[in-house]
Protein backbone atom coordinates (compact mmCIF):
# COMPACT_ATOMS: atom_id res chain seq x y z
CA UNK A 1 6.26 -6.17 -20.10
CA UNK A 2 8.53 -2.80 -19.87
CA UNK A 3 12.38 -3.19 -18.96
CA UNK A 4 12.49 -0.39 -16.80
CA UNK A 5 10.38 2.10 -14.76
CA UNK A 6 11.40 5.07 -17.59
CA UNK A 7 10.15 2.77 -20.65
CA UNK A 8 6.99 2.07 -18.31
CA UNK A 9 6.04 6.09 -17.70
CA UNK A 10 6.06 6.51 -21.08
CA UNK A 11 4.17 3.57 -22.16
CA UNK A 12 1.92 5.09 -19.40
CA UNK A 13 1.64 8.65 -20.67
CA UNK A 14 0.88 7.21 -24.52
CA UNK A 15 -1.70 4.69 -22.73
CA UNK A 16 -3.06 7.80 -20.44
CA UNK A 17 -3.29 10.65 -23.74
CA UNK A 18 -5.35 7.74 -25.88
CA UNK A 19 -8.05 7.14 -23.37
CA UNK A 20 -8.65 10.64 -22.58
CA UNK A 21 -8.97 11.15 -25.95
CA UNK A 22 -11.63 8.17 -26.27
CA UNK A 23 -13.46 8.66 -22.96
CA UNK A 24 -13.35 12.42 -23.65
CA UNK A 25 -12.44 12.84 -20.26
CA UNK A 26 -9.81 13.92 -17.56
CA UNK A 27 -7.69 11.11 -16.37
CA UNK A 28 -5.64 11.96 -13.51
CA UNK A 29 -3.10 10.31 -10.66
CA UNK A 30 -5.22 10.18 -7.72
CA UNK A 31 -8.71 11.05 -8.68
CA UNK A 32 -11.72 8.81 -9.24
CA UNK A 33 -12.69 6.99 -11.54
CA UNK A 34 -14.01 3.94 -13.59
CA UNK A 35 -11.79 0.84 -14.50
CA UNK A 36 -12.22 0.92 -18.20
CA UNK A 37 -12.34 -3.12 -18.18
CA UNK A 38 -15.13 -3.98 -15.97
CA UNK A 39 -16.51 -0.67 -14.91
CA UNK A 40 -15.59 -0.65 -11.18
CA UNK A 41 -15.24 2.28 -9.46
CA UNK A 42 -11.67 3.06 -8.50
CA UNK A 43 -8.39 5.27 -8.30
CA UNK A 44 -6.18 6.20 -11.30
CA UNK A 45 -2.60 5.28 -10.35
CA UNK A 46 -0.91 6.66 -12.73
CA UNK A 47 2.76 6.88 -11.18
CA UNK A 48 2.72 3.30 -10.00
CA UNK A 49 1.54 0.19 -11.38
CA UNK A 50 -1.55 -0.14 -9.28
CA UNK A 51 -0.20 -1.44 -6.06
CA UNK A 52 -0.72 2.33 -4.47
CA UNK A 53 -1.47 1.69 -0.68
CA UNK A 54 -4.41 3.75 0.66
CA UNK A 55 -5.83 3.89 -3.16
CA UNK A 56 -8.44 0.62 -2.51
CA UNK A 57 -9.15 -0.21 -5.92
CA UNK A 58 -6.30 1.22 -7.63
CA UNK A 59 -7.34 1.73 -11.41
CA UNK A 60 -3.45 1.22 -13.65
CA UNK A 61 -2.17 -0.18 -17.40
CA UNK A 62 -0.84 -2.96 -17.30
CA UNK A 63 1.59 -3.57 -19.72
CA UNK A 64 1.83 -7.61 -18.83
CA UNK A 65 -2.00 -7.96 -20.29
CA UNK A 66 -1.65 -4.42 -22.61
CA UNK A 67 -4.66 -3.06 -21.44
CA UNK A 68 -6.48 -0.72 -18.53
CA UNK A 69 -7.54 -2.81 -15.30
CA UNK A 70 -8.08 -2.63 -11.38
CA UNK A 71 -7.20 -4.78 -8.75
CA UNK A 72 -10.58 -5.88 -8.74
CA UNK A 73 -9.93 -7.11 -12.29
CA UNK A 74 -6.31 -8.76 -11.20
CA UNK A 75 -8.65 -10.26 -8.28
CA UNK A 76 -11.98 -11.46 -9.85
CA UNK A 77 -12.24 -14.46 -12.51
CA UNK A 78 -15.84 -12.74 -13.36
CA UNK A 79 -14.60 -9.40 -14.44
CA UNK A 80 -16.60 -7.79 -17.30
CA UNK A 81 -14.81 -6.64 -20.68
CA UNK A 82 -16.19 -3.51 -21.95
């Protein structure tokens, strides 16, 4: 887990550059996308930590499980790993 919100936005930005990189794709705060864990469709909060009101299925890293999820992951027991 990060120690403060600064330590967390870059943690964030590292997290954000890799994926695009892998997915070969833009990744951006506020535009659509697909959870890279289970495949659900989603938001990309990337200034938050996926609690982003008005978002739905708010798409964030999570540095608790070091990884990409949704709230549908955080939510569902049945969650696919891709």
């Amino acid at each position: 887990m990060y120690e403060n919100a600064k330590q967390y936005r870059d943690i964030v930005a590292k997290e954000v550059a890799a994926l695009k990189v892998a997915c070969k794709c833009p990744i951006h705060d506020g535009q659509a996308g697909r959870c890279p864990r289970c495949g659900r469709k989603g938001i990309w909060d990337i200034a938050g930590i996926g609690l982003h009101l008005g978002y739905g299925n708010s798409i964030y890293y999570s540095t608790v499980f070091y990884g990409w999820r949704c709230i549908m992951c955080d939510i569902s027991r049945d969650a696919v790993v891709h």
